[in-house]
PDB file of N, CA and C in Angstrom:
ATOM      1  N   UNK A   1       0.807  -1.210   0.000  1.00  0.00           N
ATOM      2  CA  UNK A   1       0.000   0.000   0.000  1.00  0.00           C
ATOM      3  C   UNK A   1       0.846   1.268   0.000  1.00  0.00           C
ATOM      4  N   UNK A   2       1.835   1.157   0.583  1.00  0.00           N
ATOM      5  CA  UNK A   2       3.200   2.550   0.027  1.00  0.00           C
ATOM      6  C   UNK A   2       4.186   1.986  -0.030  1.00  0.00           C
ATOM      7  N   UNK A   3       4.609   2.819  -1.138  1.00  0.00           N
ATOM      8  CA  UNK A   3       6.257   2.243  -1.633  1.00  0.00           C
ATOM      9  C   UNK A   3       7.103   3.219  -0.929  1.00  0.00           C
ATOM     10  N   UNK A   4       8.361   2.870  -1.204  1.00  0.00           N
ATOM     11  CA  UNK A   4       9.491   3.756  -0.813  1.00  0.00           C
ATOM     12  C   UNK A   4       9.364   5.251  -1.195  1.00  0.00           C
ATOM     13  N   UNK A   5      10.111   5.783  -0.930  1.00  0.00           N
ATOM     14  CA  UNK A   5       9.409   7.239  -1.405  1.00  0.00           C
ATOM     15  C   UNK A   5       7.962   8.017  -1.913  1.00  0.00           C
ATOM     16  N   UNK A   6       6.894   7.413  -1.481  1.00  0.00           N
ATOM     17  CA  UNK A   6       5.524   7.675  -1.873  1.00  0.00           C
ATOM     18  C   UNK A   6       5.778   8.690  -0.707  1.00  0.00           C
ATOM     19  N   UNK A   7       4.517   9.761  -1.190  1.00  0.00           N
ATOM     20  CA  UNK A   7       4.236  10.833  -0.173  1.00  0.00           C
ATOM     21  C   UNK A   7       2.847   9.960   0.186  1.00  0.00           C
ATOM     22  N   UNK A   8       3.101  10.400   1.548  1.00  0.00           N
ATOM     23  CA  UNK A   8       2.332   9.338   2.479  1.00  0.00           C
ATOM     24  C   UNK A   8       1.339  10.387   3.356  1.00  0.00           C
ATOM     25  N   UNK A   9       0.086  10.609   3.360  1.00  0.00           N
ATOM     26  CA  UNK A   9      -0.690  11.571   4.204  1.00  0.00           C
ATOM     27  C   UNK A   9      -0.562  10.753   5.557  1.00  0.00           C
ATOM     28  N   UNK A  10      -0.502  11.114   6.789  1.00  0.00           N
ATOM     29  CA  UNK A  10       0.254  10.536   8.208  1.00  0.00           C
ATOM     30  C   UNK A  10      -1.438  11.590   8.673  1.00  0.00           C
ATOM     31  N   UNK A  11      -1.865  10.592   9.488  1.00  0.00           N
ATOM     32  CA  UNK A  11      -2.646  11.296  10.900  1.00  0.00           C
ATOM     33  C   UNK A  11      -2.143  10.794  12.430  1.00  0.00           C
ATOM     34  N   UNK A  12      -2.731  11.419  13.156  1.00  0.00           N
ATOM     35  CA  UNK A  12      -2.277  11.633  14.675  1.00  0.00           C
ATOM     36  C   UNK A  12      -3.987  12.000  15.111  1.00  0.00           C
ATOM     37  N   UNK A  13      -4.161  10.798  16.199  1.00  0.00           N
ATOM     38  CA  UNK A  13      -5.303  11.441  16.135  1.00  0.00           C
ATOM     39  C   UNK A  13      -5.678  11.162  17.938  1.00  0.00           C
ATOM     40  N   UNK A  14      -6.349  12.155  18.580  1.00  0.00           N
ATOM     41  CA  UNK A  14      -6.741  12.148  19.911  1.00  0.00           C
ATOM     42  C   UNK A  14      -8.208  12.551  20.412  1.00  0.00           C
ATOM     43  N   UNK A  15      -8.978  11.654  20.750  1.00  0.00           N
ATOM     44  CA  UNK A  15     -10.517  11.594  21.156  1.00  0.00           C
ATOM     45  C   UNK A  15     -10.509  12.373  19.653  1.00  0.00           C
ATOM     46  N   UNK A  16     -11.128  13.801  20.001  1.00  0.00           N
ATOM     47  CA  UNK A  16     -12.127  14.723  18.878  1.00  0.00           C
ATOM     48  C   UNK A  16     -11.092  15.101  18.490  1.00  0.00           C
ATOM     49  N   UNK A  17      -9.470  15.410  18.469  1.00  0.00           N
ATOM     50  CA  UNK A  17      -8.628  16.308  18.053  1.00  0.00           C
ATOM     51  C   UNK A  17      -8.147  14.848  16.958  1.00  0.00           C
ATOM     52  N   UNK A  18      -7.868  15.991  15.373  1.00  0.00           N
ATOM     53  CA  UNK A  18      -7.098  14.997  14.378  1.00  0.00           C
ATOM     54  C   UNK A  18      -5.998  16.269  13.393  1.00  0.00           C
ATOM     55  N   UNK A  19      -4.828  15.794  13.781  1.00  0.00           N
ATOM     56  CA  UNK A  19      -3.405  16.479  13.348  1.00  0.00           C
ATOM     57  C   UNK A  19      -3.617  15.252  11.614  1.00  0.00           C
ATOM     58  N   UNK A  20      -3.098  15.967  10.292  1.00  0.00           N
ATOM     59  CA  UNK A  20      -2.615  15.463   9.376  1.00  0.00           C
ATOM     60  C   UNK A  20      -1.684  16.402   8.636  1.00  0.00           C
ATOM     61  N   UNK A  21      -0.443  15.373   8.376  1.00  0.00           N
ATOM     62  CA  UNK A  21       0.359  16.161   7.658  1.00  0.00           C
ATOM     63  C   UNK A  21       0.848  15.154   6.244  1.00  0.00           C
ATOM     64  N   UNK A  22       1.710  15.658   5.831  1.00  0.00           N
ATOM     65  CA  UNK A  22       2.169  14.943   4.572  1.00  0.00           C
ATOM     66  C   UNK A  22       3.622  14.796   4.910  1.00  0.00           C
ATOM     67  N   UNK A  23       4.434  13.150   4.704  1.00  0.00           N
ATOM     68  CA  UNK A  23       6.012  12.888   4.697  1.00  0.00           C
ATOM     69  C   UNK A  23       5.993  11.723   3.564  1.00  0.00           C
ATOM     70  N   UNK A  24       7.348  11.808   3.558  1.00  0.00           N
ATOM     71  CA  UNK A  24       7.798  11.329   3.143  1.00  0.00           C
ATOM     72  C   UNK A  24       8.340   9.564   3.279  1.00  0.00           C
ATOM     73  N   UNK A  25       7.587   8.172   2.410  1.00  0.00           N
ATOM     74  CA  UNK A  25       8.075   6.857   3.156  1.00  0.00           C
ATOM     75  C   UNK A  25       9.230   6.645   2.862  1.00  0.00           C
ATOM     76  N   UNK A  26       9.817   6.132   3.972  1.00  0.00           N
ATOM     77  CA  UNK A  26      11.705   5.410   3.606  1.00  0.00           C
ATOM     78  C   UNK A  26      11.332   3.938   3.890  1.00  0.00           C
ATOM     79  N   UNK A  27      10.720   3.311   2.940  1.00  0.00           N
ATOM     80  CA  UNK A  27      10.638   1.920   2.931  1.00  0.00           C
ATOM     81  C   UNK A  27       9.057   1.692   2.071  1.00  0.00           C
ATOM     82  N   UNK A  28       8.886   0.569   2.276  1.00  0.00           N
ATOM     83  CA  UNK A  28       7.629  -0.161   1.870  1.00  0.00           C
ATOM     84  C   UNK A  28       6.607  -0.650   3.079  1.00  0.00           C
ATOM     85  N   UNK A  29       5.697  -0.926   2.625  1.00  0.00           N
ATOM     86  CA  UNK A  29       4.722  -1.792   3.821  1.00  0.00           C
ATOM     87  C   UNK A  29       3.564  -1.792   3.214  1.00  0.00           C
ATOM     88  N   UNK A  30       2.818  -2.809   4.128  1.00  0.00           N
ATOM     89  CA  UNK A  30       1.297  -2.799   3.658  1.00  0.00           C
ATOM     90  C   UNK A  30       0.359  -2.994   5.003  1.00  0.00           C
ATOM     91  N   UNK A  31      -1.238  -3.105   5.061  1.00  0.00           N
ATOM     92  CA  UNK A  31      -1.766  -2.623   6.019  1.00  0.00           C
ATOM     93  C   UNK A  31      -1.638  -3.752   7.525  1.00  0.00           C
ATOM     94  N   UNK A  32      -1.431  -2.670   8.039  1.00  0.00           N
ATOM     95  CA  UNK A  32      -1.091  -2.921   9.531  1.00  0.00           C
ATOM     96  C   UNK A  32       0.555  -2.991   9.896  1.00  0.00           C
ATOM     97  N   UNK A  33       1.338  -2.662   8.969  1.00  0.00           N
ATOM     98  CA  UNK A  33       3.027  -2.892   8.489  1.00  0.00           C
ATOM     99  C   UNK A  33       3.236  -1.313   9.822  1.00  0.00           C
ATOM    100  N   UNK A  34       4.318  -1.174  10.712  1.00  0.00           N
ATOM    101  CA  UNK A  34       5.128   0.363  10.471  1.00  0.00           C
ATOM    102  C   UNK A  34       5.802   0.411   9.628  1.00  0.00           C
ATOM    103  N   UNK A  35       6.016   1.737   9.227  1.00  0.00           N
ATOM    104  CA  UNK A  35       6.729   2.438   8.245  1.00  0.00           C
ATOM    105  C   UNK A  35       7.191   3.539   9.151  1.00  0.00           C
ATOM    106  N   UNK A  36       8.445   3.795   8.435  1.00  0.00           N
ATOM    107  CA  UNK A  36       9.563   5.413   8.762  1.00  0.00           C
ATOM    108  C   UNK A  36       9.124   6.426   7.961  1.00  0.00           C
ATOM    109  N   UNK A  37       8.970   7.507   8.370  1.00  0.00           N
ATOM    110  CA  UNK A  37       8.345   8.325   7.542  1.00  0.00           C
ATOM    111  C   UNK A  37       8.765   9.918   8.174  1.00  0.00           C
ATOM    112  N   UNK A  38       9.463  10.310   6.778  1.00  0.00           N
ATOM    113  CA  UNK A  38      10.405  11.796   7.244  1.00  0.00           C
ATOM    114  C   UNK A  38       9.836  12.853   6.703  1.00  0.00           C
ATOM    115  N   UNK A  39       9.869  14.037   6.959  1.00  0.00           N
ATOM    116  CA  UNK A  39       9.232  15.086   6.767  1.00  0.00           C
ATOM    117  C   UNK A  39       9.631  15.850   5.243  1.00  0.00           C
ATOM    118  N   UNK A  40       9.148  15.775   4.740  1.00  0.00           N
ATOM    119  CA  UNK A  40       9.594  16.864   3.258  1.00  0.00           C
ATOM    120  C   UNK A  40      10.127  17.809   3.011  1.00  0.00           C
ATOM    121  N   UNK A  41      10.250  18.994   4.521  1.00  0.00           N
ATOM    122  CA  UNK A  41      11.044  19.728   4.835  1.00  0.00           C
ATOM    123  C   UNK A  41      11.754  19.403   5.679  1.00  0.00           C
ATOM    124  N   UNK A  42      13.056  19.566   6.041  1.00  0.00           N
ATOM    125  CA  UNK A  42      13.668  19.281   7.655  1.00  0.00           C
ATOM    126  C   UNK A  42      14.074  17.786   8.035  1.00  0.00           C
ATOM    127  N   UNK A  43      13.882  17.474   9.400  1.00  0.00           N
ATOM    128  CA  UNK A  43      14.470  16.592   9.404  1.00  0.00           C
ATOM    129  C   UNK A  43      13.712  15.458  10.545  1.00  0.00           C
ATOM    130  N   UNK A  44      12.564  15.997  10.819  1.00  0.00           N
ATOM    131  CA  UNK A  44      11.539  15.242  11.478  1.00  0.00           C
ATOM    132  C   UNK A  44      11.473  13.704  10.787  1.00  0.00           C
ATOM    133  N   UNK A  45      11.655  12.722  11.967  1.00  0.00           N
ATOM    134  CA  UNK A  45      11.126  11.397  10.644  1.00  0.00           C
ATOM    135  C   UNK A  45      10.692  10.629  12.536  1.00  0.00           C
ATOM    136  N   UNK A  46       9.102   9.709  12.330  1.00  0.00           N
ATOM    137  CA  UNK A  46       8.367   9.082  12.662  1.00  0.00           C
ATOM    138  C   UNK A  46       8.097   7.854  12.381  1.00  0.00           C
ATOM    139  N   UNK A  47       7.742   6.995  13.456  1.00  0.00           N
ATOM    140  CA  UNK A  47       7.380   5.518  12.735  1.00  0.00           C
ATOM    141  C   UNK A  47       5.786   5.852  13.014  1.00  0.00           C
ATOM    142  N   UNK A  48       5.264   5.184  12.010  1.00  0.00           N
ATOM    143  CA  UNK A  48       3.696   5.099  11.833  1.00  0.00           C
ATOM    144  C   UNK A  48       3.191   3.695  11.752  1.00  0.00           C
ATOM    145  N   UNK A  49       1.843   3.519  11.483  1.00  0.00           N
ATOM    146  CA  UNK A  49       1.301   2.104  11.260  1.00  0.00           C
ATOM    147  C   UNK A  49       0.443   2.810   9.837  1.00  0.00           C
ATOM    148  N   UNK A  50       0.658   1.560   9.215  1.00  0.00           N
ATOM    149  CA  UNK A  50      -0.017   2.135   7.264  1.00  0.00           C
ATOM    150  C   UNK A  50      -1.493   1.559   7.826  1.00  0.00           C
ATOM    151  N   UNK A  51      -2.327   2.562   7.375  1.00  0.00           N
ATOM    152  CA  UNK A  51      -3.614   2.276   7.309  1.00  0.00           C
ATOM    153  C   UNK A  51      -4.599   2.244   6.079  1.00  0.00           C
ATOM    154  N   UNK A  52      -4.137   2.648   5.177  1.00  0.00           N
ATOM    155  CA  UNK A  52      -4.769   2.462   3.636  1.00  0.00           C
ATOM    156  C   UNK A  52      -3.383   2.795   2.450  1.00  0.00           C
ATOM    157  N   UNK A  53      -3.935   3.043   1.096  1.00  0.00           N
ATOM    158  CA  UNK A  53      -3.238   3.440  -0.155  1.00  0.00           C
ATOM    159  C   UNK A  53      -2.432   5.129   0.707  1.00  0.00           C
ATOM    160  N   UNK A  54      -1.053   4.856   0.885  1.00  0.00           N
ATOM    161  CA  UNK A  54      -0.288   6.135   0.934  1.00  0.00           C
ATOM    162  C   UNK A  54      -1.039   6.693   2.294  1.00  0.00           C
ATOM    163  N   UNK A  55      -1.159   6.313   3.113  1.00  0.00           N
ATOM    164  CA  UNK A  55      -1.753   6.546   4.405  1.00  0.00           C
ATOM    165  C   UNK A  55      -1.062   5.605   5.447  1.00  0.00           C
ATOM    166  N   UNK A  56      -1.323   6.114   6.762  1.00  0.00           N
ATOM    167  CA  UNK A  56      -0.638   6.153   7.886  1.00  0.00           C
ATOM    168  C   UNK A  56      -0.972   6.805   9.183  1.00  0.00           C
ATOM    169  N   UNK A  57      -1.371   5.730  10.276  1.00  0.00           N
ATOM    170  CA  UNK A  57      -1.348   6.506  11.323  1.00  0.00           C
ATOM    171  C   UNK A  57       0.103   6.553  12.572  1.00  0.00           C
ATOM    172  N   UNK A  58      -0.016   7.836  13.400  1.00  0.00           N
ATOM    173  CA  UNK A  58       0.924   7.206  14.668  1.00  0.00           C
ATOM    174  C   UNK A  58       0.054   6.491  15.537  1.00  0.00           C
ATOM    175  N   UNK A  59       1.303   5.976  15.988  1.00  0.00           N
ATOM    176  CA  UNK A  59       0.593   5.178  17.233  1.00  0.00           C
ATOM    177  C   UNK A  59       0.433   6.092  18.689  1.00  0.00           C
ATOM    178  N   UNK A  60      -0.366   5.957  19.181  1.00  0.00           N
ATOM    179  CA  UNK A  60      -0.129   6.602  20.735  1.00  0.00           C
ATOM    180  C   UNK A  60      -0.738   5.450  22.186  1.00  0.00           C
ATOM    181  N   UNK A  61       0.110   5.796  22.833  1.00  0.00           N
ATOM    182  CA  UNK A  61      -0.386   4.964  24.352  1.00  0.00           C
ATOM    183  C   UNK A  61      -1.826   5.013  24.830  1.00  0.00           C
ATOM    184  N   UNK A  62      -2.183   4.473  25.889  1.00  0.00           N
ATOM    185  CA  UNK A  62      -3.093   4.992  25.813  1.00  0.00           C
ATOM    186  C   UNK A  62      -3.635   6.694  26.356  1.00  0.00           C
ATOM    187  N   UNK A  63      -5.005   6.869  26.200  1.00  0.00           N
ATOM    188  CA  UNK A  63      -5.446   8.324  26.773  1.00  0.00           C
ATOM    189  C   UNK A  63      -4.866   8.729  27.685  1.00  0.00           C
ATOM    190  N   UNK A  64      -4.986   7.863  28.698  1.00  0.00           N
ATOM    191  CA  UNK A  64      -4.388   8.163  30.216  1.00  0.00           C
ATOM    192  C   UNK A  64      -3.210   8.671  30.451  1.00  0.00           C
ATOM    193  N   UNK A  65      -2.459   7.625  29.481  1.00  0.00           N
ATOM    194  CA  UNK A  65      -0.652   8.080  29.551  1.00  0.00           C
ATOM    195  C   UNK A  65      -0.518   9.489  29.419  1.00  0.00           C
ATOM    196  N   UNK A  66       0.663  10.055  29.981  1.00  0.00           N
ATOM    197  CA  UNK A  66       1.197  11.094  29.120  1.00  0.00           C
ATOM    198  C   UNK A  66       2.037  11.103  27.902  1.00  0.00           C
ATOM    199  N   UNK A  67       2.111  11.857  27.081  1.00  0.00           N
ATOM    200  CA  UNK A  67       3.344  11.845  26.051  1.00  0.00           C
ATOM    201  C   UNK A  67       3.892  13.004  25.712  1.00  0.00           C
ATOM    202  N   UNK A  68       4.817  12.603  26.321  1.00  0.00           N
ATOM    203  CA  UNK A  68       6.151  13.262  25.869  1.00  0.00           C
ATOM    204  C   UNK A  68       6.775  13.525  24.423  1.00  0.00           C
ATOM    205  N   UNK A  69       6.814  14.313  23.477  1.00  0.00           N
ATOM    206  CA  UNK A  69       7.398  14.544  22.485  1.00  0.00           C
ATOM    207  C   UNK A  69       8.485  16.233  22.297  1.00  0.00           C
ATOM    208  N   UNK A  70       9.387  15.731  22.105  1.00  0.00           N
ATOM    209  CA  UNK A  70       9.949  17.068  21.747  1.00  0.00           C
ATOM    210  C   UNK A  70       9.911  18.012  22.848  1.00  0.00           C
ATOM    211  N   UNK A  71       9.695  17.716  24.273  1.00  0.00           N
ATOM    212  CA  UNK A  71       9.994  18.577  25.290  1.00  0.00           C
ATOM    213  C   UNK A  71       8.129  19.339  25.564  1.00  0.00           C
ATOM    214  N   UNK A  72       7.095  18.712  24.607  1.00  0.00           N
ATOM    215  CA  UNK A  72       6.033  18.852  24.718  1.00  0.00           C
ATOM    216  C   UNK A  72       5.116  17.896  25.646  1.00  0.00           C
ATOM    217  N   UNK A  73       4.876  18.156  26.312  1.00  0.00           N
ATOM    218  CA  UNK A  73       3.568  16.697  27.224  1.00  0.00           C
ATOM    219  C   UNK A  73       2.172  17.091  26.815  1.00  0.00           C
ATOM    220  N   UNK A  74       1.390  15.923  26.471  1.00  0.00           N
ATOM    221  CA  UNK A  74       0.181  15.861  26.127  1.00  0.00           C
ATOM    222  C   UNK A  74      -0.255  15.086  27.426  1.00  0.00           C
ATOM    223  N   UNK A  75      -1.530  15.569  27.999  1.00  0.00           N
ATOM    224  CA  UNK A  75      -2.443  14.910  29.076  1.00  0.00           C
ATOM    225  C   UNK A  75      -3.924  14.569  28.842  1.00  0.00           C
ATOM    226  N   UNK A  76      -4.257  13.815  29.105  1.00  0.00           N
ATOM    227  CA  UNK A  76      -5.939  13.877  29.242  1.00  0.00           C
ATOM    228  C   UNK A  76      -6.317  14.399  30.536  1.00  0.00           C
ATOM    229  N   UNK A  77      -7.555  15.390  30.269  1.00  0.00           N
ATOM    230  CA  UNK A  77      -8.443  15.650  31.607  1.00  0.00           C
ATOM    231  C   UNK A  77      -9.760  15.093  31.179  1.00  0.00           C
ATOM    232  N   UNK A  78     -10.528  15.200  32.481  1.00  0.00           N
ATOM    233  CA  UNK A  78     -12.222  14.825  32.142  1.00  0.00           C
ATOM    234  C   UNK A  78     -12.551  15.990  31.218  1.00  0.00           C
ATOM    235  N   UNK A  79     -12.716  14.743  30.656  1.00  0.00           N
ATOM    236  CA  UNK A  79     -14.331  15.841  29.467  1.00  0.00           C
ATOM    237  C   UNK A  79     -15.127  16.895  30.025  1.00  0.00           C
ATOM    238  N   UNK A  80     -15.902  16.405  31.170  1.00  0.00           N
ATOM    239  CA  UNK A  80     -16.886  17.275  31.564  1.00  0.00           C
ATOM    240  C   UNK A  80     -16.196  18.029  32.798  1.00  0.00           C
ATOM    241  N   UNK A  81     -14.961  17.897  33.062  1.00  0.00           N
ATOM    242  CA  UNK A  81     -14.054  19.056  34.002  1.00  0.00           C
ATOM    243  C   UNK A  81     -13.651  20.480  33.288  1.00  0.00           C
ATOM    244  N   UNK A  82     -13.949  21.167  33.813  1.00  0.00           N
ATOM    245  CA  UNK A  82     -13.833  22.612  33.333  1.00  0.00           C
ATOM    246  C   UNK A  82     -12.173  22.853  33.450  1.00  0.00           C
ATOM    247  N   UNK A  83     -11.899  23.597  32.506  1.00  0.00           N
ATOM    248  CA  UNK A  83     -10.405  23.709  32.184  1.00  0.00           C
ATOM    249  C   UNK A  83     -10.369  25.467  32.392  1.00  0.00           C
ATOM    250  N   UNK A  84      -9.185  25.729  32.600  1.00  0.00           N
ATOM    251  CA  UNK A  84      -8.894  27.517  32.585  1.00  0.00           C
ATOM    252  C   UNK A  84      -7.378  27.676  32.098  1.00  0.00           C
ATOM    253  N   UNK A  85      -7.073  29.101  31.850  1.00  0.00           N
ATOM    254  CA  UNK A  85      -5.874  29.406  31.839  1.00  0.00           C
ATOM    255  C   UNK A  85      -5.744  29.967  33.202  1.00  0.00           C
ATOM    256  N   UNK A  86      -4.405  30.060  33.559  1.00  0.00           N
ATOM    257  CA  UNK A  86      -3.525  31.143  34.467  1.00  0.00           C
ATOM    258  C   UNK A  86      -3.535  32.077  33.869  1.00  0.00           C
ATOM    259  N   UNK A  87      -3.461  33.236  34.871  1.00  0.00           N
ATOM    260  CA  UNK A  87      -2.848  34.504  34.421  1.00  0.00           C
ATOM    261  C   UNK A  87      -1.034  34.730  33.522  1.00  0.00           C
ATOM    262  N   UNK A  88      -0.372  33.499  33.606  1.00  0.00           N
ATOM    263  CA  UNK A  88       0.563  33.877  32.242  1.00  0.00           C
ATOM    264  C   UNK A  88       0.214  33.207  30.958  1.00  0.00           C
ATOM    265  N   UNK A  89      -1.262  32.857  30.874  1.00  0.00           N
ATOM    266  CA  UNK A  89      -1.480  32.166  29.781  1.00  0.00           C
ATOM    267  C   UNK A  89      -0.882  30.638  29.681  1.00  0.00           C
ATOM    268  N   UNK A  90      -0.768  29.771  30.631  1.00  0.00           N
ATOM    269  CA  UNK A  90      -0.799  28.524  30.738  1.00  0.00           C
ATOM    270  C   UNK A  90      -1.902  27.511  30.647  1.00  0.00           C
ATOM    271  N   UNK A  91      -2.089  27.060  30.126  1.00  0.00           N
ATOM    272  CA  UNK A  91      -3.754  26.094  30.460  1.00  0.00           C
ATOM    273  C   UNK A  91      -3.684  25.492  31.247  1.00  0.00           C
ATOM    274  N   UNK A  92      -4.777  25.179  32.492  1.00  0.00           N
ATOM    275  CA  UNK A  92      -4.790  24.193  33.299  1.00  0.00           C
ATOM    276  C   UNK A  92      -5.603  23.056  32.623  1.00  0.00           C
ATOM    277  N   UNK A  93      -5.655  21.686  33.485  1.00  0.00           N
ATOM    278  CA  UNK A  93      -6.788  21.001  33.059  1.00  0.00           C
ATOM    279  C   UNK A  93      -7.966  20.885  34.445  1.00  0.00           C
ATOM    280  N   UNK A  94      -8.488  19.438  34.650  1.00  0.00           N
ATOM    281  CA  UNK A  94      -9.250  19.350  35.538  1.00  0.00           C
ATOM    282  C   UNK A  94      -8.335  19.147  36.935  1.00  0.00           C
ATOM    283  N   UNK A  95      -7.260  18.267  36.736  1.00  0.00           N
ATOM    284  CA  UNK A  95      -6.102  17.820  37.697  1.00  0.00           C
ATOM    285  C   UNK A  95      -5.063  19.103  38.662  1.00  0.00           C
ATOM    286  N   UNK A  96      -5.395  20.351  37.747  1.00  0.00           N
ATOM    287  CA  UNK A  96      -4.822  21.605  38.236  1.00  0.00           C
ATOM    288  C   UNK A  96      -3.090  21.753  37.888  1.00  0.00           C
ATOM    289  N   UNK A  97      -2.926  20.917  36.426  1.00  0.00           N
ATOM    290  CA  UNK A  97      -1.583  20.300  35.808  1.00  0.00           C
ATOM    291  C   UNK A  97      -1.606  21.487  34.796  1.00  0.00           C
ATOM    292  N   UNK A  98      -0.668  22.347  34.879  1.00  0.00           N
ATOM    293  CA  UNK A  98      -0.280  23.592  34.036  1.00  0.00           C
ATOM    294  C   UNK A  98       0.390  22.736  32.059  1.00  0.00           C
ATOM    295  N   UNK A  99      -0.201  23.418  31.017  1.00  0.00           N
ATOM    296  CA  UNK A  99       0.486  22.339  29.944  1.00  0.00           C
ATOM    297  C   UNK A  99       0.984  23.432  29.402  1.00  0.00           C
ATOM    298  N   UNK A 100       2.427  23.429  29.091  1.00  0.00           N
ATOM    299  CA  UNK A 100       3.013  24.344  28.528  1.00  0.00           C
ATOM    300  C   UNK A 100       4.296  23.598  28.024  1.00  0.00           C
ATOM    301  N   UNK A 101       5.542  24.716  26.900  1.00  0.00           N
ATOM    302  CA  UNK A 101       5.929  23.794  26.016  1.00  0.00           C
ATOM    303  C   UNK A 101       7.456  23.471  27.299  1.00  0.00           C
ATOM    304  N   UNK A 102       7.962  22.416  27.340  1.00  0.00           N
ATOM    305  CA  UNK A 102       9.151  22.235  28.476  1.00  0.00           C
ATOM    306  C   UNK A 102       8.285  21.026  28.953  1.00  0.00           C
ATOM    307  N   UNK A 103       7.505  21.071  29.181  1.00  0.00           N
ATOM    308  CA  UNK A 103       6.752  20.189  30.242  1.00  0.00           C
ATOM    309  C   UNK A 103       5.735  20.255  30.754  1.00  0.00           C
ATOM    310  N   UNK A 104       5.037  19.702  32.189  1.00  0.00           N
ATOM    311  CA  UNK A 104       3.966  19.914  32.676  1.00  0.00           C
ATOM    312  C   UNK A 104       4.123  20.307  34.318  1.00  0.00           C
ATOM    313  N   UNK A 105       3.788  21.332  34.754  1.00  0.00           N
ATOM    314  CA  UNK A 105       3.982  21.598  36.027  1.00  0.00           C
ATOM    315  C   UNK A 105       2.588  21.615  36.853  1.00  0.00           C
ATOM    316  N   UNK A 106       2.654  21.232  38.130  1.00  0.00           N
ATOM    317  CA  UNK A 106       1.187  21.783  39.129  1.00  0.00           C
ATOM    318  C   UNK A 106       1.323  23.032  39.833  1.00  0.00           C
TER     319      UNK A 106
END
């Protein structure tokens, strides 16, 4: 389903939130295969799981986990917990866990 160098549309996807971008494959695979997959500009490169023709998702842990990327943390809060910023423009969630880029502080 992608060859080596096919431009490969890549999603990332979380509950209601869905990131898609376009890279580049360094290899072959077919569905349910990972594939390496580098960015068209720069020098970003990801392993994914192929999910159709020139398609690809990442994988992620589960909700609960945190993830760590690039000095970024992603968290889940409750849905129905009310979220705010701080006064320096930090977001809280329901947990009272500040998300900003470095990390996550309380």
């Amino acid at each position: 389903l992608i060859r080596d160098g096919a431009i490969v549309t890549v999603y990332a996807r979380r509950g209601a939130i869905s990131v898609r971008r376009e890279m580049r494959a360094q290899g072959t695979g077919g569905m349910g295969d990972p594939i390496t997959l580098v960015a068209l500009e720069g020098r970003d490169r990801l392993t994914a799981t192929v999910t159709g023709y020139n398609q690809a998702e990442v994988n992620y842990r589960p909700a609960n986990e945190i993830q760590q990327t690039k000095g970024i943390q992603f968290i889940s809060g409750s849905s129905d917990a009310a979220a705010g910023s701080t006064p320096s423009g930090n977001i809280r969630n329901a947990g009272g866990y500040a998300i900003r880029r470095g990390g996550i502080r309380k």
